[in-house]
N, C-alpha and C. Protein backbone atom coordinates (compact mmCIF):
# COMPACT_ATOMS: atom_id res chain seq x y z
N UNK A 1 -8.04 -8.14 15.59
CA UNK A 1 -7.78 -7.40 14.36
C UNK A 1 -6.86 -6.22 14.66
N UNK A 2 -5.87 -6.14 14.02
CA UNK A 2 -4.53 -5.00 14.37
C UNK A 2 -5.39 -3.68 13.26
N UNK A 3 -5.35 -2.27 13.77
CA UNK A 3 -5.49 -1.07 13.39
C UNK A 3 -4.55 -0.66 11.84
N UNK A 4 -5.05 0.01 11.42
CA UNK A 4 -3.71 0.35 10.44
C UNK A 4 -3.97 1.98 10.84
N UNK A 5 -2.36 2.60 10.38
CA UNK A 5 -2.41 4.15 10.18
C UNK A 5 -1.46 4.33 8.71
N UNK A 6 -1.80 5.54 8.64
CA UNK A 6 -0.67 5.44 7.09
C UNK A 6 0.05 7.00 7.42
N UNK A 7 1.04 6.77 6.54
CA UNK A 7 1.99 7.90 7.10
C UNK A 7 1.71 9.26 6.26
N UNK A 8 1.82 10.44 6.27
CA UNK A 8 1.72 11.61 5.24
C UNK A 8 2.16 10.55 3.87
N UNK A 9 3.58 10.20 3.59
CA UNK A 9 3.78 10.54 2.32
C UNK A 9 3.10 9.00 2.21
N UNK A 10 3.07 8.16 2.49
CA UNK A 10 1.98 7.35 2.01
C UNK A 10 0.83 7.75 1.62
N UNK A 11 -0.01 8.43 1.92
CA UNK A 11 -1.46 9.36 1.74
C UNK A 11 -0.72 9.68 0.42
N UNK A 12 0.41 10.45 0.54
CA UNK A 12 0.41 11.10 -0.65
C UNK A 12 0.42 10.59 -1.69
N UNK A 13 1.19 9.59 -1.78
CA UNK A 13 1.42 8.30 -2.96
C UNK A 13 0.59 7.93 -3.25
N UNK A 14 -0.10 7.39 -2.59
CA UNK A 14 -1.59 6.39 -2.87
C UNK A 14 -2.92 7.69 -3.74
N UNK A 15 -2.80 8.83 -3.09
CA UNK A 15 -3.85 9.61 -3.78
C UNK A 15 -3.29 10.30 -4.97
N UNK A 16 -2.15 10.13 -5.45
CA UNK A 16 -1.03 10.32 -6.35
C UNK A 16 -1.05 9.25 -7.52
N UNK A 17 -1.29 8.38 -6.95
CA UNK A 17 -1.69 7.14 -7.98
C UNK A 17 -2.98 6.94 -8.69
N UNK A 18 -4.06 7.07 -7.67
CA UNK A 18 -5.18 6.94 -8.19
C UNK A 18 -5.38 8.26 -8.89
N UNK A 19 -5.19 9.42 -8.86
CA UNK A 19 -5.15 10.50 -9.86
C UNK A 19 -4.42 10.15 -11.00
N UNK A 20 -4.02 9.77 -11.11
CA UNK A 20 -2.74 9.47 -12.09
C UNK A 20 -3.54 8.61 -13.10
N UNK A 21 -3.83 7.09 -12.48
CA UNK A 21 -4.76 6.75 -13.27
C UNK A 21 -6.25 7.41 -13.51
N UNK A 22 -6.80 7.73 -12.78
CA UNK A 22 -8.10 8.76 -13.04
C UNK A 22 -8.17 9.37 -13.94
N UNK A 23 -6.79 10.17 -14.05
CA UNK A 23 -7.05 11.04 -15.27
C UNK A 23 -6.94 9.77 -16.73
N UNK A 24 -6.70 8.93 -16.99
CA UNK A 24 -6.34 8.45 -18.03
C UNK A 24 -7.72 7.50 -17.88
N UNK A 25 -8.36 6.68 -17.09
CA UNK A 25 -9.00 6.15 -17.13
C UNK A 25 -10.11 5.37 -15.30
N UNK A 26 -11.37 6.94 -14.89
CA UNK A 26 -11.78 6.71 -14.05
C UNK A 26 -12.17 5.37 -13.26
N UNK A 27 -12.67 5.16 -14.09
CA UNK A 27 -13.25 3.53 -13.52
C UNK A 27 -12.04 2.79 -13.03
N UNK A 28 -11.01 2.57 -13.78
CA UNK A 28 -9.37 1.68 -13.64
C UNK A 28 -9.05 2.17 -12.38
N UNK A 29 -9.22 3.83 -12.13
CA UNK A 29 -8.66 4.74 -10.73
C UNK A 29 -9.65 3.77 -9.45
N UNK A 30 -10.46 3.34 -9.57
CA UNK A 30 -11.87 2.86 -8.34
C UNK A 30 -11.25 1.56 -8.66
N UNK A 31 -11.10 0.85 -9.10
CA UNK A 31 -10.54 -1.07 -9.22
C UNK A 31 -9.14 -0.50 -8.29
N UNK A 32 -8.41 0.28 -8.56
CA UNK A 32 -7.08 0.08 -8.27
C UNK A 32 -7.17 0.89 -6.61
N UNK A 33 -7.92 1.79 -6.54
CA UNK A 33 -8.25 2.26 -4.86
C UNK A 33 -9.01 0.96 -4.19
N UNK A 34 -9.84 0.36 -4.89
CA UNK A 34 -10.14 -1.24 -4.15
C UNK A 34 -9.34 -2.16 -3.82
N UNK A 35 -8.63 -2.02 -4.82
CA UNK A 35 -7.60 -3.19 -4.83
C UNK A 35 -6.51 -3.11 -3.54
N UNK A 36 -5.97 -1.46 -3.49
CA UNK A 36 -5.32 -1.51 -2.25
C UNK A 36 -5.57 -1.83 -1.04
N UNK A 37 -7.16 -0.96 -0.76
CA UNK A 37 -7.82 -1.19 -0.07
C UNK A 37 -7.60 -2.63 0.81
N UNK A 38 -8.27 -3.18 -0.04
CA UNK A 38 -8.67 -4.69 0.16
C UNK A 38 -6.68 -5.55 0.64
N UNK A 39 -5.79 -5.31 0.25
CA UNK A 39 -4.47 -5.61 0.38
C UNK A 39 -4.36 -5.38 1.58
N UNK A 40 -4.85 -3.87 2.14
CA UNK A 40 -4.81 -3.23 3.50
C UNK A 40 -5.39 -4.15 4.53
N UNK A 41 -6.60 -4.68 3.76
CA UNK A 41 -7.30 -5.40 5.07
C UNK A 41 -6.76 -6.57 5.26
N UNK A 42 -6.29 -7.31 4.31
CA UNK A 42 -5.83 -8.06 4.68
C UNK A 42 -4.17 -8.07 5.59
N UNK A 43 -3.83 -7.33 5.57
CA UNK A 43 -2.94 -7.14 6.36
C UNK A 43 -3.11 -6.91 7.53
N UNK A 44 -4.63 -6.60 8.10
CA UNK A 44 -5.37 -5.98 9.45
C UNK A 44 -5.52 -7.59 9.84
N UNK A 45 -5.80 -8.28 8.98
CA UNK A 45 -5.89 -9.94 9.46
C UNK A 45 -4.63 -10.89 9.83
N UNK A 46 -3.52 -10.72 8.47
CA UNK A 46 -2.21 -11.47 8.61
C UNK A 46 -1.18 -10.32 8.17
N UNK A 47 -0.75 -9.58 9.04
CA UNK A 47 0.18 -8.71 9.15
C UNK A 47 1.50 -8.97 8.42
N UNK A 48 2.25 -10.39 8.58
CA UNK A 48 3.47 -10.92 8.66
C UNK A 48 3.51 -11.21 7.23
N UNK A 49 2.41 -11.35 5.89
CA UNK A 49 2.58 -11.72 5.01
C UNK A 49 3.33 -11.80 3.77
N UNK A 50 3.34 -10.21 4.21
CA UNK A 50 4.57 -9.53 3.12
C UNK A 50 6.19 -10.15 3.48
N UNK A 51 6.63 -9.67 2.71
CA UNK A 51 8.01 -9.89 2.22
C UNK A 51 9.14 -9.17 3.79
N UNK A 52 9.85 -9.69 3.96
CA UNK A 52 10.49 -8.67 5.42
C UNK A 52 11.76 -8.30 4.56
N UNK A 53 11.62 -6.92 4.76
CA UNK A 53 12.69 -5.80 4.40
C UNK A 53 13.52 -5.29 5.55
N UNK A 54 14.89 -4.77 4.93
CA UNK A 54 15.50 -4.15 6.31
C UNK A 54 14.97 -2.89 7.18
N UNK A 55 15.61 -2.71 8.03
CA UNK A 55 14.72 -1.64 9.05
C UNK A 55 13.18 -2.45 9.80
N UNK A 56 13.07 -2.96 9.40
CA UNK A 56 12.01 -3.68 10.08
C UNK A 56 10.51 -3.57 9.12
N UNK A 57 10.59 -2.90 8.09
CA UNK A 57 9.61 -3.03 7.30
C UNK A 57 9.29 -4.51 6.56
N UNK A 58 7.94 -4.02 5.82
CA UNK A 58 7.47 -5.28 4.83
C UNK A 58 7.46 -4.60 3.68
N UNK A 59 6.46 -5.71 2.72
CA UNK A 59 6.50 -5.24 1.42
C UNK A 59 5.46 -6.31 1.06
N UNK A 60 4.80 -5.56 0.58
CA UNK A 60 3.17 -6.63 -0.01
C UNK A 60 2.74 -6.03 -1.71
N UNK A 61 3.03 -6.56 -2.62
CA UNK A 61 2.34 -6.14 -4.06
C UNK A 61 0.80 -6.01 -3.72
N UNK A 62 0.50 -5.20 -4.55
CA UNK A 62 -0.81 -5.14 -5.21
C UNK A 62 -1.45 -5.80 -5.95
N UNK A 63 -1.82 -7.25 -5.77
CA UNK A 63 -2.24 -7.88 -7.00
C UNK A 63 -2.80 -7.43 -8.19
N UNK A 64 -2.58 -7.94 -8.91
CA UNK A 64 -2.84 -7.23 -10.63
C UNK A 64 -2.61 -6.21 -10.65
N UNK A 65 -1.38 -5.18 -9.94
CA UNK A 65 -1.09 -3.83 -10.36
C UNK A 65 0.46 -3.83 -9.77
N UNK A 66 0.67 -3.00 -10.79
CA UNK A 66 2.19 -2.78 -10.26
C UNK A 66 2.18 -1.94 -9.24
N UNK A 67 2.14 -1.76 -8.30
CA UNK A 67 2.36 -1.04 -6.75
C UNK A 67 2.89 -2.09 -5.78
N UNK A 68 3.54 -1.03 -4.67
CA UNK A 68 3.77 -2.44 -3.80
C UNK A 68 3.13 -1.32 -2.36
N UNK A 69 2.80 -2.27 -1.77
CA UNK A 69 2.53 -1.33 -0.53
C UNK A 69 3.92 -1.85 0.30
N UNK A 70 4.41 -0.74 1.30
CA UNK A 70 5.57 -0.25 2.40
C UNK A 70 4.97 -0.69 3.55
N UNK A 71 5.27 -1.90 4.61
CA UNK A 71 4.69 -0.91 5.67
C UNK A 71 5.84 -1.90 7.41
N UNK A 72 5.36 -1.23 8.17
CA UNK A 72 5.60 -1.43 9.87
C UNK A 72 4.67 -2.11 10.47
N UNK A 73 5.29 -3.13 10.99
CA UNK A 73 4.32 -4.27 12.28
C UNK A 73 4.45 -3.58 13.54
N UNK A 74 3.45 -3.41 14.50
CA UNK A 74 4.22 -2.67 15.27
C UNK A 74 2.88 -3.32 16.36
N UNK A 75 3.47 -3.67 17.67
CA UNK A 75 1.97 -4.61 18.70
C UNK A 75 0.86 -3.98 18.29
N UNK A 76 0.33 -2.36 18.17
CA UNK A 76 -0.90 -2.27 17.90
C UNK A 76 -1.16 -2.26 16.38
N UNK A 77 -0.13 -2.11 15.39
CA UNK A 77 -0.98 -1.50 15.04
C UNK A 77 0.08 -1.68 13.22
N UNK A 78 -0.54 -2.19 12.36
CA UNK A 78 0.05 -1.71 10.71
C UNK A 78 0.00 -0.69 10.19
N UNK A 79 1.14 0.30 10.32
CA UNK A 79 1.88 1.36 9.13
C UNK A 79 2.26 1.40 8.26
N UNK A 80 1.18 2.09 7.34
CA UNK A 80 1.90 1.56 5.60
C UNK A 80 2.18 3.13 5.35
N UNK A 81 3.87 2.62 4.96
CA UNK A 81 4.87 3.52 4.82
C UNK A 81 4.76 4.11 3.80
N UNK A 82 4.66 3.35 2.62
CA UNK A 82 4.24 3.48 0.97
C UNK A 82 3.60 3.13 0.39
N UNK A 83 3.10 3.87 -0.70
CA UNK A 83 2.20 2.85 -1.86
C UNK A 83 2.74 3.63 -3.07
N UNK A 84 3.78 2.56 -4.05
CA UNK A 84 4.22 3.20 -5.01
C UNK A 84 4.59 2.41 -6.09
N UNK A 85 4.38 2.90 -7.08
CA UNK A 85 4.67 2.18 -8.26
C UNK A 85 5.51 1.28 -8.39
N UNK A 86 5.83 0.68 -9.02
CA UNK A 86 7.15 -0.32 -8.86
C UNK A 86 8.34 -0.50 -9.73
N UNK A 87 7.67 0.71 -10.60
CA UNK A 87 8.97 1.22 -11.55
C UNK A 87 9.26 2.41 -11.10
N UNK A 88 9.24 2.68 -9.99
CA UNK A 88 9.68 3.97 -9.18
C UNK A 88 10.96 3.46 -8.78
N UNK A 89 12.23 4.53 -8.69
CA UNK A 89 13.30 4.20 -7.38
C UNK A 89 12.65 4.01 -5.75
N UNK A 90 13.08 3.01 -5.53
CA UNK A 90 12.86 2.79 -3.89
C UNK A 90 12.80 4.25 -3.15
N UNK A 91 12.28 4.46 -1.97
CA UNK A 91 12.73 6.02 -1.27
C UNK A 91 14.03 5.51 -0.40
């Protein structure tokens, strides 16, 4: 099983999101922090799944939500770069 770490502005995004929805509707904020969650782990299982982007990144949606998670394969270990809306501009 490969480790994950997440980067500052990933943290930031992701707890940026679930506030976001929180305020409009708590319960939706806890489905959608699961939901990543659970995206995460599976990536701790099959790393390679996502989509391959340049620079050496991936790209994995959020099922049933518009987010995509960002991230880096790296021997030890999955870095998720982003978690951001998907009607956002790219960074």
């Amino acid at each position: 099983m490969t480790t994950v770490s997440w980067s500052p502005r990933a943290l930031r995004e992701f707890r940026a999101a679930v506030a976001d929805v929180g305020d409009r509707d708590p319960a939706a904020a806890r489905r959608l922090a699961g939901r990543v969650a659970s995206q995460i782990a599976l990536l701790t299982q099959f790393p390679d799944i996502g989509t391959p982007l340049p620079e050496g990144h991936r790209k994995l949606s959020v099922t049933g939500y518009p987010y995509m998670i960002r991230y880096r394969v790296t021997a030890q270990r999955v870095e998720i770069v982003s978690v951001r809306h998907m009607a956002r501009a790219a960074p």
